[in-house]
PDB file of N, CA and C in Angstrom:
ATOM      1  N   UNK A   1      -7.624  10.766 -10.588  1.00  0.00           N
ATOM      2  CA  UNK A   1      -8.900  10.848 -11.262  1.00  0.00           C
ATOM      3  C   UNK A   1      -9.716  11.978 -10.643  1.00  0.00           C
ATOM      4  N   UNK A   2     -10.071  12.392 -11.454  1.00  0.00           N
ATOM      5  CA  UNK A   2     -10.922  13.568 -11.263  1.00  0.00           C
ATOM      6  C   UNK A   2     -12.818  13.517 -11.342  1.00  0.00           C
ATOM      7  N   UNK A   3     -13.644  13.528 -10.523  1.00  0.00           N
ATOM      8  CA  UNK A   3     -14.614  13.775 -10.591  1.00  0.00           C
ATOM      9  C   UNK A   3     -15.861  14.657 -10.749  1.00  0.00           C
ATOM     10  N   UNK A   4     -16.662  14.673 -11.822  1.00  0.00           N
ATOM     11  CA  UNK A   4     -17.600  15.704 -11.504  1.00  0.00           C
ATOM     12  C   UNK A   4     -18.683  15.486 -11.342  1.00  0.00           C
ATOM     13  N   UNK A   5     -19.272  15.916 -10.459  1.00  0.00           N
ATOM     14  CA  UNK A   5     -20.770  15.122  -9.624  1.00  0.00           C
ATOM     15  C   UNK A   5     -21.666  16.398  -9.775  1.00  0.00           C
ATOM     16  N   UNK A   6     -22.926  16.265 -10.639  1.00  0.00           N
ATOM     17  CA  UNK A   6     -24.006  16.787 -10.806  1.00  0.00           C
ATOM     18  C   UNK A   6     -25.362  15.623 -10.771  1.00  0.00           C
ATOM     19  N   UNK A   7     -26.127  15.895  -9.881  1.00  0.00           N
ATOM     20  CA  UNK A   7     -27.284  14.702 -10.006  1.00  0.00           C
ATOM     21  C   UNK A   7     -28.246  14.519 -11.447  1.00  0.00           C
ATOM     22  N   UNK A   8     -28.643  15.505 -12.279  1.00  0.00           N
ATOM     23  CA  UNK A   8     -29.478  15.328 -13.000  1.00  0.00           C
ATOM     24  C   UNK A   8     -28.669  16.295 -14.539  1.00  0.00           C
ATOM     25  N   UNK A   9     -28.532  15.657 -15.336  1.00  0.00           N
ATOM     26  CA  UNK A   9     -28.715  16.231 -16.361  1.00  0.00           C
ATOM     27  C   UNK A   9     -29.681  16.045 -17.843  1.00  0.00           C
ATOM     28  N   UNK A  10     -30.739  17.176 -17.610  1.00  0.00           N
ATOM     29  CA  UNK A  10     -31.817  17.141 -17.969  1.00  0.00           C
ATOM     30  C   UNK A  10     -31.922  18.053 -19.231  1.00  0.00           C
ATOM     31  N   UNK A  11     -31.148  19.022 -19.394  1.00  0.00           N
ATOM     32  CA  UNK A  11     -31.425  19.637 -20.790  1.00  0.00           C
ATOM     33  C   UNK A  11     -30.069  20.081 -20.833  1.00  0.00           C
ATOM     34  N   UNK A  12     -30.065  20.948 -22.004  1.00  0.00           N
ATOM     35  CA  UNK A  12     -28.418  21.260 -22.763  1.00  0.00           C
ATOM     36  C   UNK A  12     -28.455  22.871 -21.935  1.00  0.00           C
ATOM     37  N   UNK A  13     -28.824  22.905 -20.781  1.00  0.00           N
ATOM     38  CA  UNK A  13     -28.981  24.682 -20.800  1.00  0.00           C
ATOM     39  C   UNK A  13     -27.365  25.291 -20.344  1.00  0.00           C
ATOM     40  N   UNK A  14     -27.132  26.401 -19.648  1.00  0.00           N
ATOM     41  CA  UNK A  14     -26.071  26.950 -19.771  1.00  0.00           C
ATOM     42  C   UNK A  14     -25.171  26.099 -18.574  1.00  0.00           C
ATOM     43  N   UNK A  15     -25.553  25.581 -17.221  1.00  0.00           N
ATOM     44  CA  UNK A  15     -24.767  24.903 -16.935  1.00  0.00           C
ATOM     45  C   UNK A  15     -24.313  23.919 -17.107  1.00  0.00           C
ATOM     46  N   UNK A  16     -25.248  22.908 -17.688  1.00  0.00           N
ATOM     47  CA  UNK A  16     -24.878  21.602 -18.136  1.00  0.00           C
ATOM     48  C   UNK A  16     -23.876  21.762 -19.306  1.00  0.00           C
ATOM     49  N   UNK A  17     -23.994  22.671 -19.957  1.00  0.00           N
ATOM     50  CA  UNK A  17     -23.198  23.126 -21.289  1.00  0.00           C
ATOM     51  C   UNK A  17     -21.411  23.970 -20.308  1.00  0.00           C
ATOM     52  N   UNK A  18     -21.488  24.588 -19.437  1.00  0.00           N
ATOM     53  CA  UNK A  18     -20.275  24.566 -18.545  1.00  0.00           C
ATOM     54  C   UNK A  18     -19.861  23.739 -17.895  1.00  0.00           C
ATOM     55  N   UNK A  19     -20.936  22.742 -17.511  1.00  0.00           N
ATOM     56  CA  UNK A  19     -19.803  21.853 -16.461  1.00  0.00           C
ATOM     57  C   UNK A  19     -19.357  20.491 -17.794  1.00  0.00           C
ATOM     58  N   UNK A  20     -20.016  20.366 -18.714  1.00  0.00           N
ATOM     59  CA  UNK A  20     -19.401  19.700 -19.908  1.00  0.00           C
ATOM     60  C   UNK A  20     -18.553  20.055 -20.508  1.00  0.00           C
ATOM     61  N   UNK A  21     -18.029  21.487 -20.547  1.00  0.00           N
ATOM     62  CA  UNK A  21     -16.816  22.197 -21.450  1.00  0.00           C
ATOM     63  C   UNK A  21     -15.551  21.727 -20.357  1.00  0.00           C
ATOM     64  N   UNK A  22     -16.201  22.216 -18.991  1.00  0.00           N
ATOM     65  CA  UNK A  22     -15.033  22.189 -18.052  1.00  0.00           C
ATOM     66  C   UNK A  22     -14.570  20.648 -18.209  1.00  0.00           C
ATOM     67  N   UNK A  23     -15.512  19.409 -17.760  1.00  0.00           N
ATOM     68  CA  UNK A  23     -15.078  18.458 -17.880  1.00  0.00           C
ATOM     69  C   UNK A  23     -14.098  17.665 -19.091  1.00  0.00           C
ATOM     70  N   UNK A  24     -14.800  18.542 -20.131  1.00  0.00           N
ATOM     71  CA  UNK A  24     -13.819  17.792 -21.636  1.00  0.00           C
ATOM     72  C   UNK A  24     -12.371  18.127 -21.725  1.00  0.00           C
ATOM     73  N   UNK A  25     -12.741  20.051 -20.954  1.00  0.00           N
ATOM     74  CA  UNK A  25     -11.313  20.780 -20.846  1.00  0.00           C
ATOM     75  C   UNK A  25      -9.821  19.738 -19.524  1.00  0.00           C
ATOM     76  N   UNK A  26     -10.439  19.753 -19.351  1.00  0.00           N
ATOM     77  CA  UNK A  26      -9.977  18.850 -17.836  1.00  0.00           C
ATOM     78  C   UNK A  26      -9.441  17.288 -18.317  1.00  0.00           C
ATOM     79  N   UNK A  27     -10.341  16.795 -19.521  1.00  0.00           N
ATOM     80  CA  UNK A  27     -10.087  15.388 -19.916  1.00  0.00           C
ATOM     81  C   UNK A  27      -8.817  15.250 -20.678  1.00  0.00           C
ATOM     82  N   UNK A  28      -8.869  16.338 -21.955  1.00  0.00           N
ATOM     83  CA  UNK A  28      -7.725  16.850 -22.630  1.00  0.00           C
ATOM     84  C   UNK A  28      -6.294  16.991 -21.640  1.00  0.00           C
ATOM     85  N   UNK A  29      -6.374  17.833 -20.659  1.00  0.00           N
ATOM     86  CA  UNK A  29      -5.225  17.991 -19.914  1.00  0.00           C
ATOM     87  C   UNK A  29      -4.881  16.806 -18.941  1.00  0.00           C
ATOM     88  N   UNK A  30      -5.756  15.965 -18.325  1.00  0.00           N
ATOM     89  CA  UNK A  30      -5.357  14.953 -17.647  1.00  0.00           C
ATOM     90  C   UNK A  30      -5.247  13.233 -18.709  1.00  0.00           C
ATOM     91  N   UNK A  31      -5.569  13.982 -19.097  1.00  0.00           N
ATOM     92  CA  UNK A  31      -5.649  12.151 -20.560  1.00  0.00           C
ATOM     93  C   UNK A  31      -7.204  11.453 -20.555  1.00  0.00           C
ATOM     94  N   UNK A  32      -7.750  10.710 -21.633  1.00  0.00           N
ATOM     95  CA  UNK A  32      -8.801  10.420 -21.223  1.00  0.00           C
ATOM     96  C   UNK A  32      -8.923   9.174 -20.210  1.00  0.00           C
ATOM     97  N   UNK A  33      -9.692   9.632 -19.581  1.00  0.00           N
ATOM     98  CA  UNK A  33     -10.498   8.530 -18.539  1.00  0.00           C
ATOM     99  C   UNK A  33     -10.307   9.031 -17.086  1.00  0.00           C
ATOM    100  N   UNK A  34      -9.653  10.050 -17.358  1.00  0.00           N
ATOM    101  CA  UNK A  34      -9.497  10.353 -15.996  1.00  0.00           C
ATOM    102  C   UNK A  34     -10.315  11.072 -15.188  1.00  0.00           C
ATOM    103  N   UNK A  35     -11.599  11.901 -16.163  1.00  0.00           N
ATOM    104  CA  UNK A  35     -12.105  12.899 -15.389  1.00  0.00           C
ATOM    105  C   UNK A  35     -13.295  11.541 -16.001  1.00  0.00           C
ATOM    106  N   UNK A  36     -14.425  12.035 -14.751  1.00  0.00           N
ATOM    107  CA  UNK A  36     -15.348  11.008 -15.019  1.00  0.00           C
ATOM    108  C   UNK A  36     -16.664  11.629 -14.465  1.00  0.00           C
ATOM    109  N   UNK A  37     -17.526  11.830 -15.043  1.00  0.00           N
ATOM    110  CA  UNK A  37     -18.825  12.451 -14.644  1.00  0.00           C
ATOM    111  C   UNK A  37     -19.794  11.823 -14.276  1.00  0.00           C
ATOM    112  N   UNK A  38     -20.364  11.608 -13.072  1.00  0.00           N
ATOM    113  CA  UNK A  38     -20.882  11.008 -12.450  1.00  0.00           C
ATOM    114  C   UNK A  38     -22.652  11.566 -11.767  1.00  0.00           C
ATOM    115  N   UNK A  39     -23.876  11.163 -12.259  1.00  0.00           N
ATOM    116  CA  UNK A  39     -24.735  11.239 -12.324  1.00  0.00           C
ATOM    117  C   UNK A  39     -25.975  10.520 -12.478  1.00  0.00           C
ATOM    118  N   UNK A  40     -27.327  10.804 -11.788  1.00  0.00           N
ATOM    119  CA  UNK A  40     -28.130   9.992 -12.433  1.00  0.00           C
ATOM    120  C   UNK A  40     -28.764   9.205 -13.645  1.00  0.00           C
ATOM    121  N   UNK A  41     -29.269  10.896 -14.090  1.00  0.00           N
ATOM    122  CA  UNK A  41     -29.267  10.491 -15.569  1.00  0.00           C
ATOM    123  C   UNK A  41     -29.093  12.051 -16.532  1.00  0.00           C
ATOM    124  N   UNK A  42     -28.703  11.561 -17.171  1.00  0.00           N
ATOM    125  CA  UNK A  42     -28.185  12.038 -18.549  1.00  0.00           C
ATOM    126  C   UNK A  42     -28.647  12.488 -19.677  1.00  0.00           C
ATOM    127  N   UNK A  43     -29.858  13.331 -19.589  1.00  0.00           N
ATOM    128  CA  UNK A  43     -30.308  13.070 -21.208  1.00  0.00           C
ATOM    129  C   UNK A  43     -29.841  13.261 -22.687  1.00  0.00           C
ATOM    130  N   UNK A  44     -30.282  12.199 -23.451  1.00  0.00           N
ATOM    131  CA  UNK A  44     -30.102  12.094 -24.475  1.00  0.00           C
ATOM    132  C   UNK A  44     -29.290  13.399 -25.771  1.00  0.00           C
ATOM    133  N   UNK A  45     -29.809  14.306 -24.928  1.00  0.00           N
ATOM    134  CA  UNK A  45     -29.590  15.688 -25.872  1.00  0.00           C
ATOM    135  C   UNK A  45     -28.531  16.300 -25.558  1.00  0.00           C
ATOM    136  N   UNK A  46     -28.091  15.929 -24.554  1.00  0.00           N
ATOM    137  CA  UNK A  46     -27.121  15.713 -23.686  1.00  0.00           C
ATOM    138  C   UNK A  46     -25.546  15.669 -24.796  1.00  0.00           C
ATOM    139  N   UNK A  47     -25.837  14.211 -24.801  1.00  0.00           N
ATOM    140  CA  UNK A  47     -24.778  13.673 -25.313  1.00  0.00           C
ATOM    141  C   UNK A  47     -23.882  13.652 -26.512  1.00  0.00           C
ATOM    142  N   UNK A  48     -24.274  14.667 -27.187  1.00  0.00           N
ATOM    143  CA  UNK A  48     -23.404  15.749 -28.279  1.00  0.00           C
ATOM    144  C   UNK A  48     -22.282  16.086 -27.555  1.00  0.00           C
ATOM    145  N   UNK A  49     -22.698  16.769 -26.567  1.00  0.00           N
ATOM    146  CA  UNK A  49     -21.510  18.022 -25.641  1.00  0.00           C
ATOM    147  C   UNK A  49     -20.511  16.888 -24.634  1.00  0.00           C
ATOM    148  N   UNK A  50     -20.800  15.548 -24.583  1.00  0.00           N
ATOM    149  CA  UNK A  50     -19.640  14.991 -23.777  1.00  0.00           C
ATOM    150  C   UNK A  50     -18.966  14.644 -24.261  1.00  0.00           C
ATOM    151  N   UNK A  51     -17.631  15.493 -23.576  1.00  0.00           N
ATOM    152  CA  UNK A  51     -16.216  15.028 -24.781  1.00  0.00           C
ATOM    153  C   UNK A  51     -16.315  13.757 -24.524  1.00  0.00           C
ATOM    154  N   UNK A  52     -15.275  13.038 -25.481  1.00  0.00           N
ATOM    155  CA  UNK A  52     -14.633  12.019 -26.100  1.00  0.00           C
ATOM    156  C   UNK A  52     -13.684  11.270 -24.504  1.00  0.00           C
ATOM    157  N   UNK A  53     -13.331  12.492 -24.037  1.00  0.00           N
ATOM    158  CA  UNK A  53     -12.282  11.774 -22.632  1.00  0.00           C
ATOM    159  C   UNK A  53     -12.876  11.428 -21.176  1.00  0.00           C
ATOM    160  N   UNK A  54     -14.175  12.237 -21.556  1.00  0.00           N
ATOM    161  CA  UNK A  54     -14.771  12.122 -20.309  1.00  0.00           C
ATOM    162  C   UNK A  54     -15.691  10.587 -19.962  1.00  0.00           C
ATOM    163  N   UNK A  55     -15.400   9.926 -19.058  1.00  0.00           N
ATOM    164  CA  UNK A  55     -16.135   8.653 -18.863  1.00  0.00           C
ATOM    165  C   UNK A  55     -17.591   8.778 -18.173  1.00  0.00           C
ATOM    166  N   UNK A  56     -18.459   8.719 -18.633  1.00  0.00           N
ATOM    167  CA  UNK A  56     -19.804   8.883 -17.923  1.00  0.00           C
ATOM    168  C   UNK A  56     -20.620   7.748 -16.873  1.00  0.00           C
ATOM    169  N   UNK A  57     -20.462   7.724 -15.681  1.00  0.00           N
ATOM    170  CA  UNK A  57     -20.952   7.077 -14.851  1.00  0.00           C
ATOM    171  C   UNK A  57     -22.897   7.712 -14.483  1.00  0.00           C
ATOM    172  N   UNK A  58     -23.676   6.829 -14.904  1.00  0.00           N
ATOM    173  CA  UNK A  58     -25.212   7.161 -15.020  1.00  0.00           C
ATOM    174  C   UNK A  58     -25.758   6.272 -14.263  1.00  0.00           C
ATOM    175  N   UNK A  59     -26.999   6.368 -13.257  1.00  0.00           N
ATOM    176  CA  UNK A  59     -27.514   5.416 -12.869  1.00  0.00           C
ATOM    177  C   UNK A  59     -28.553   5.125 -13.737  1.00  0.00           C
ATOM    178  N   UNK A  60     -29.244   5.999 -14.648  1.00  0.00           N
ATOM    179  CA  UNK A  60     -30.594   5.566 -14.826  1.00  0.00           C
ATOM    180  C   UNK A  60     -31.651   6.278 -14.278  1.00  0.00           C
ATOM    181  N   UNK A  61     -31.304   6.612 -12.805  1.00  0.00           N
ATOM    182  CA  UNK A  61     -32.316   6.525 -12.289  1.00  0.00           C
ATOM    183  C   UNK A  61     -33.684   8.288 -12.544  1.00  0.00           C
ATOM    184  N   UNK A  62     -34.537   7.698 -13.078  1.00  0.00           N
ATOM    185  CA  UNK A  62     -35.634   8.985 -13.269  1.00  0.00           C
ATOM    186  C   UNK A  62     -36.130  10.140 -11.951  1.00  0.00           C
ATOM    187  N   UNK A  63     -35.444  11.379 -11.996  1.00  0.00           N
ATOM    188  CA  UNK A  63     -35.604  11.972 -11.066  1.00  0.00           C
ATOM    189  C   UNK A  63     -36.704  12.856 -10.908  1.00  0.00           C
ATOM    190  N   UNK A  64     -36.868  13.176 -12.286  1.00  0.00           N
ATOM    191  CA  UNK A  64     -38.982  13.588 -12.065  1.00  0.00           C
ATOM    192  C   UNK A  64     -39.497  12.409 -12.211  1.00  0.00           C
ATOM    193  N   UNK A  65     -40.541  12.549 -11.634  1.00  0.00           N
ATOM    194  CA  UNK A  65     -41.242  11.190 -11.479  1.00  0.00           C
ATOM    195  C   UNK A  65     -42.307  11.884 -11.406  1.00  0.00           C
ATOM    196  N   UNK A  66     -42.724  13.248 -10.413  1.00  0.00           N
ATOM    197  CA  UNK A  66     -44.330  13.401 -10.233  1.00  0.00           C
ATOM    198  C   UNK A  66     -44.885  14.534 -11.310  1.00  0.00           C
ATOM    199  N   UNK A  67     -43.917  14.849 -11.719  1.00  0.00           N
ATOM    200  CA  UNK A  67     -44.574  16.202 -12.416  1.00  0.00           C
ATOM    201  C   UNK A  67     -44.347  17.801 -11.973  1.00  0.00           C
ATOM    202  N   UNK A  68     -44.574  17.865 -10.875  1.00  0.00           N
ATOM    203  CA  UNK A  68     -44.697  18.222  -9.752  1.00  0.00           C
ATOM    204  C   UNK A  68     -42.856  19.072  -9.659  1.00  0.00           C
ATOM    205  N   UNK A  69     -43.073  20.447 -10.011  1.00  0.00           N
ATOM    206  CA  UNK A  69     -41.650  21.077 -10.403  1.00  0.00           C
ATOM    207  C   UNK A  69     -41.120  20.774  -8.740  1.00  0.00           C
ATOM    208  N   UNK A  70     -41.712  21.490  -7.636  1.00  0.00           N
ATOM    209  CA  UNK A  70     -40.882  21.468  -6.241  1.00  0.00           C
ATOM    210  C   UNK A  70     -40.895  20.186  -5.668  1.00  0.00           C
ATOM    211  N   UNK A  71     -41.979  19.411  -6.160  1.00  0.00           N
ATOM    212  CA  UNK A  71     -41.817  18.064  -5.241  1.00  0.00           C
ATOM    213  C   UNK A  71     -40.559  16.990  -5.905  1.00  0.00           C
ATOM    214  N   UNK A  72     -40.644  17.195  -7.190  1.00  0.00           N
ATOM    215  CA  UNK A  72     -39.790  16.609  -8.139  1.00  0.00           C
ATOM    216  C   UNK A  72     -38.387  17.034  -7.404  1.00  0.00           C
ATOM    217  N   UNK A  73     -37.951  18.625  -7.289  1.00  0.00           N
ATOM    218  CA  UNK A  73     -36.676  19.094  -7.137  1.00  0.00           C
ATOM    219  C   UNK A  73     -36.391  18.439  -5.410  1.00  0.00           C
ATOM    220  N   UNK A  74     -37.124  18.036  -4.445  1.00  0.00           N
ATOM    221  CA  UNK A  74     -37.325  17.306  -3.680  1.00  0.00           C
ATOM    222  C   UNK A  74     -36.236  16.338  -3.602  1.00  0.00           C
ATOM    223  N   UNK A  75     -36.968  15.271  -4.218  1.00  0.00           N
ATOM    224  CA  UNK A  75     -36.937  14.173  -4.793  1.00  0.00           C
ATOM    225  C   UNK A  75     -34.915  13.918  -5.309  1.00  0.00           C
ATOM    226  N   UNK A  76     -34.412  15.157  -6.356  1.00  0.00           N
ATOM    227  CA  UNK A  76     -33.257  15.177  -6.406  1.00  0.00           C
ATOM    228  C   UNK A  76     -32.566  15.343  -5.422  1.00  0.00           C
ATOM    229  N   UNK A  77     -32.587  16.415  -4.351  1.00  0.00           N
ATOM    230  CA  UNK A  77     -31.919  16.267  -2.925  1.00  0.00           C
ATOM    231  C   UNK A  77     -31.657  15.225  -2.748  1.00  0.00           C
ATOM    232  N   UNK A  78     -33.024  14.516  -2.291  1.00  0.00           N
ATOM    233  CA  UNK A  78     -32.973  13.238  -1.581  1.00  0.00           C
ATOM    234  C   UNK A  78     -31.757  12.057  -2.377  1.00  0.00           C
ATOM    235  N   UNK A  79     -31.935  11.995  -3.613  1.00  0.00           N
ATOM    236  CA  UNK A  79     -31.283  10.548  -4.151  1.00  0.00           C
ATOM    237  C   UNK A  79     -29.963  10.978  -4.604  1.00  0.00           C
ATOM    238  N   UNK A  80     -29.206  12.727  -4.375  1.00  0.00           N
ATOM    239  CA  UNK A  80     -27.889  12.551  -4.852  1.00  0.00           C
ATOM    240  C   UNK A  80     -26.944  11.947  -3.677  1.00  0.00           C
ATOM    241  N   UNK A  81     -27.736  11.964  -2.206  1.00  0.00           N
ATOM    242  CA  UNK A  81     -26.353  11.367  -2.077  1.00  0.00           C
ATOM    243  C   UNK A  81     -25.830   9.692  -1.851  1.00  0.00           C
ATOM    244  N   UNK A  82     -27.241   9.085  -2.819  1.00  0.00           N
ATOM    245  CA  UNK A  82     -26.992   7.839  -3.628  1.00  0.00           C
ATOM    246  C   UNK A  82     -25.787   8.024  -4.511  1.00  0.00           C
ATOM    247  N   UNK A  83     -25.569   8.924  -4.897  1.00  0.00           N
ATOM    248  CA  UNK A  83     -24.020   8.811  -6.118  1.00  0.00           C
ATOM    249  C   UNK A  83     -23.122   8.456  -5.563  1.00  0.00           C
ATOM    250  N   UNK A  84     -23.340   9.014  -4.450  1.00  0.00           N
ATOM    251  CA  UNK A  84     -21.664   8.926  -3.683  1.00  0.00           C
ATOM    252  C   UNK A  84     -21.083   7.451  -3.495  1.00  0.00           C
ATOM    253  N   UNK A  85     -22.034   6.629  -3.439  1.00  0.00           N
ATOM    254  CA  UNK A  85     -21.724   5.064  -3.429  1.00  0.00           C
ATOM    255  C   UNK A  85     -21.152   4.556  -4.882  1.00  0.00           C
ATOM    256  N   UNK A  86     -21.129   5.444  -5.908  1.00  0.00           N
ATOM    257  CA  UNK A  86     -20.569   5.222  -6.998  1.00  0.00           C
ATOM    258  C   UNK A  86     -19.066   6.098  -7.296  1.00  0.00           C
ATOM    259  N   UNK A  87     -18.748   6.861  -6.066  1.00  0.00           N
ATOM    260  CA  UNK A  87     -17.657   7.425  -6.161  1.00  0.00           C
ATOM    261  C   UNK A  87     -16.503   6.904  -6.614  1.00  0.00           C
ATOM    262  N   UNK A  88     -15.681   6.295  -7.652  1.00  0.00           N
ATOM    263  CA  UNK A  88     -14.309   5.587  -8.063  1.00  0.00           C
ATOM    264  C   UNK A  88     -13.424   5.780  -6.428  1.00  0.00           C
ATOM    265  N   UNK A  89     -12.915   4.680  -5.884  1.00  0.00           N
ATOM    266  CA  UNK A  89     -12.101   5.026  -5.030  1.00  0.00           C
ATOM    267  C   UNK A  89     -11.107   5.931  -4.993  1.00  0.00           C
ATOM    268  N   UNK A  90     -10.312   5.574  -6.091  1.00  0.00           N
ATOM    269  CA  UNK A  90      -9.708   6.756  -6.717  1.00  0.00           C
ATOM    270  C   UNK A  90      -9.591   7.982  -6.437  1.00  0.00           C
ATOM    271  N   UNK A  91     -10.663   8.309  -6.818  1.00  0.00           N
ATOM    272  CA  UNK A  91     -11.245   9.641  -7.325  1.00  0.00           C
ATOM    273  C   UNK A  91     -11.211  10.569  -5.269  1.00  0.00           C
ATOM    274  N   UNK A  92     -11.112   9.762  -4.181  1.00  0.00           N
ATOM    275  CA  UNK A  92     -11.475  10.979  -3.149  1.00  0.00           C
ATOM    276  C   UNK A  92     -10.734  12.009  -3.179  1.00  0.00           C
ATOM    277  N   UNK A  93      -9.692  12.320  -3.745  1.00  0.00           N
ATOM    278  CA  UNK A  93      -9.241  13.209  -3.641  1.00  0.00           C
ATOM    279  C   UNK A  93      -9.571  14.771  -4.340  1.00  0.00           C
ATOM    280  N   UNK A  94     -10.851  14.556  -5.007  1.00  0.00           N
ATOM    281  CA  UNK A  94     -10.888  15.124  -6.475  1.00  0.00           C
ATOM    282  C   UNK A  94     -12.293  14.699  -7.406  1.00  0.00           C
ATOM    283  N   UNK A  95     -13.123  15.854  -6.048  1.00  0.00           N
ATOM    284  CA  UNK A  95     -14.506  15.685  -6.424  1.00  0.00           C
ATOM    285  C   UNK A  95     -14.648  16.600  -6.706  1.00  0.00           C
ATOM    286  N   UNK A  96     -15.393  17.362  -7.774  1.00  0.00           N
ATOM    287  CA  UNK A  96     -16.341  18.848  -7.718  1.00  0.00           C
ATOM    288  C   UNK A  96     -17.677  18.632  -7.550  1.00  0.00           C
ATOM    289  N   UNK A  97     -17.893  19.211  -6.903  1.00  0.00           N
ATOM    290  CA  UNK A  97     -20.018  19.161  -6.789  1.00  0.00           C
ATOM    291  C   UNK A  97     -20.470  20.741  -7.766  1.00  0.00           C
ATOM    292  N   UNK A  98     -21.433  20.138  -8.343  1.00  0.00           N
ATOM    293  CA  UNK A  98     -22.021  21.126  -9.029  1.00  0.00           C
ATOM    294  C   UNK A  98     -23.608  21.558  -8.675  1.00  0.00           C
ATOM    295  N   UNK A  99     -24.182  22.123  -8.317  1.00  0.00           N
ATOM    296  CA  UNK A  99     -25.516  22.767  -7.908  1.00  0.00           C
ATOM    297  C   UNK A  99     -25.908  22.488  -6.788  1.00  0.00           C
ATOM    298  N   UNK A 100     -27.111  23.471  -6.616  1.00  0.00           N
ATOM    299  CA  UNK A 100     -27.634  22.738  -4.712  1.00  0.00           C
ATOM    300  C   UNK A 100     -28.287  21.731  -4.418  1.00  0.00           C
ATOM    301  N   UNK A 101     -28.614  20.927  -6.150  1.00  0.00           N
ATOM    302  CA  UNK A 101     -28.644  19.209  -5.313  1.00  0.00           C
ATOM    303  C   UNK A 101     -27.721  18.560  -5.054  1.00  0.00           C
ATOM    304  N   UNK A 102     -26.624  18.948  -4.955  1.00  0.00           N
ATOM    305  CA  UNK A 102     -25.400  18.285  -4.636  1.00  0.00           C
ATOM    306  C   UNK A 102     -24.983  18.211  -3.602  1.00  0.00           C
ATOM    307  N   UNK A 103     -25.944  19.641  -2.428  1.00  0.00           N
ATOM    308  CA  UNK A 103     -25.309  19.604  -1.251  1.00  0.00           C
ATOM    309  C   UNK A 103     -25.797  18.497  -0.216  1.00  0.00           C
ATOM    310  N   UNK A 104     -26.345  17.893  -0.277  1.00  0.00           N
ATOM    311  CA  UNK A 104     -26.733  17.071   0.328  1.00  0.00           C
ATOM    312  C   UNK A 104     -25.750  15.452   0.292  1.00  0.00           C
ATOM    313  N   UNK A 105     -25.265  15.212  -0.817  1.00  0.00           N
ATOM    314  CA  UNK A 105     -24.228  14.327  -1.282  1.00  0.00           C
ATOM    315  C   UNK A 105     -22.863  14.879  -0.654  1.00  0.00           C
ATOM    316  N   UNK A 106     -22.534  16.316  -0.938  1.00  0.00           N
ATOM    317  CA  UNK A 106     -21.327  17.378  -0.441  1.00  0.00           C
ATOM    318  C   UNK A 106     -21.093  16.274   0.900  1.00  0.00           C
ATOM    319  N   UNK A 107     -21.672  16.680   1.766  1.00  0.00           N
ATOM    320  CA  UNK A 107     -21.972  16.513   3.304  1.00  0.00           C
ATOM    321  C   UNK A 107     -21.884  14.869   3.569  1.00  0.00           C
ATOM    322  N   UNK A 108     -22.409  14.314   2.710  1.00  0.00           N
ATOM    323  CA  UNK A 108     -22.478  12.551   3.058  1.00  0.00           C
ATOM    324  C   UNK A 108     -20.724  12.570   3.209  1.00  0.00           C
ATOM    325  N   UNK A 109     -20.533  12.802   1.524  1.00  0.00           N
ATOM    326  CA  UNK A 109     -18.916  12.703   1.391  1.00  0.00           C
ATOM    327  C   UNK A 109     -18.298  13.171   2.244  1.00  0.00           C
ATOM    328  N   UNK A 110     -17.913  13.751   2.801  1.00  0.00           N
ATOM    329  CA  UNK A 110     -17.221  14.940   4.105  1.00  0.00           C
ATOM    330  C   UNK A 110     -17.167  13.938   5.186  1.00  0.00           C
ATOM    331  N   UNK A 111     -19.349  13.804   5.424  1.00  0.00           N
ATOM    332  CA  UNK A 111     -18.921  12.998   6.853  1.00  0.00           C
ATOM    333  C   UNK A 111     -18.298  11.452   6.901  1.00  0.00           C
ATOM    334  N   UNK A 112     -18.460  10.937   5.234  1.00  0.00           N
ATOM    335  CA  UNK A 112     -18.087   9.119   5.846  1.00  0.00           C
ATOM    336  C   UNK A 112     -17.089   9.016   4.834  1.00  0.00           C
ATOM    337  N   UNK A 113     -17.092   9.882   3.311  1.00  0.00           N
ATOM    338  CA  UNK A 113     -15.997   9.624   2.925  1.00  0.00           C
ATOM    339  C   UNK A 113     -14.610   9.740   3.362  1.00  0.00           C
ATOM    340  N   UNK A 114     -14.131  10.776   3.669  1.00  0.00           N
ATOM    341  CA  UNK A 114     -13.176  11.744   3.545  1.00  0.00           C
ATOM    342  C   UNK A 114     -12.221  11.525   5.254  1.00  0.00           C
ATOM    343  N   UNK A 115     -12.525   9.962   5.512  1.00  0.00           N
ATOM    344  CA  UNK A 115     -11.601  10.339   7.342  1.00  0.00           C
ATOM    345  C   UNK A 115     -10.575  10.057   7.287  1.00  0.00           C
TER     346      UNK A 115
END
């Protein structure tokens, strides 16, 4: 199983629209269910562009909260490397992290996943 870990997907812009091609591309070649995208939340507008194979793991959880563009982007640091507790066991072998809220999750995984 294959994973792709982005914390927030918030509009259709050009990466969310690449790491969704890659993931569908990836679903097709491994069968569905295998690649599984894993994130807070998801928006709605979103959900045109997720292939059919890809399984979407969402918490829900609202990552603007203040308004507030830098305190908000804050805020994502802090809670991606909450995902990682949703990692499929499976899946350690065969994570991608996508953007620099991810690095903070990167590093959790490394230090407690991965011994």
């Amino acid at each position: 199983m294959l994973v792709f870990f982005y914390p927030q997907f918030k509009k259709l812009t050009g990466a969310e629209r690449l790491i969704l091609k890659l993931a569908d591309y990836t679903a097709q070649r491994l069968g569905a269910g295998k690649v599984v995208l894993l994130t807070h939340r998801f928006a709605r507008q979103c959900r045109p562009a997720l292939g059919a194979g890809v399984r979407l793991i969402e918490t829900g959880w609202r990552v603007e909260v203040t308004g507030n563009h830098y305190l908000d982007a804050a805020i994502e640091y802090a809670v991606g490397p909450a995902l990682t507790l949703l990692i499929p066991p499976c899946a350690l072998r065969g994570i991608i992290f996508f953007g620099p809220p991810s690095v903070p999750a990167m590093w959790i995984a490394r230090r407690f996943l991965f011994r």
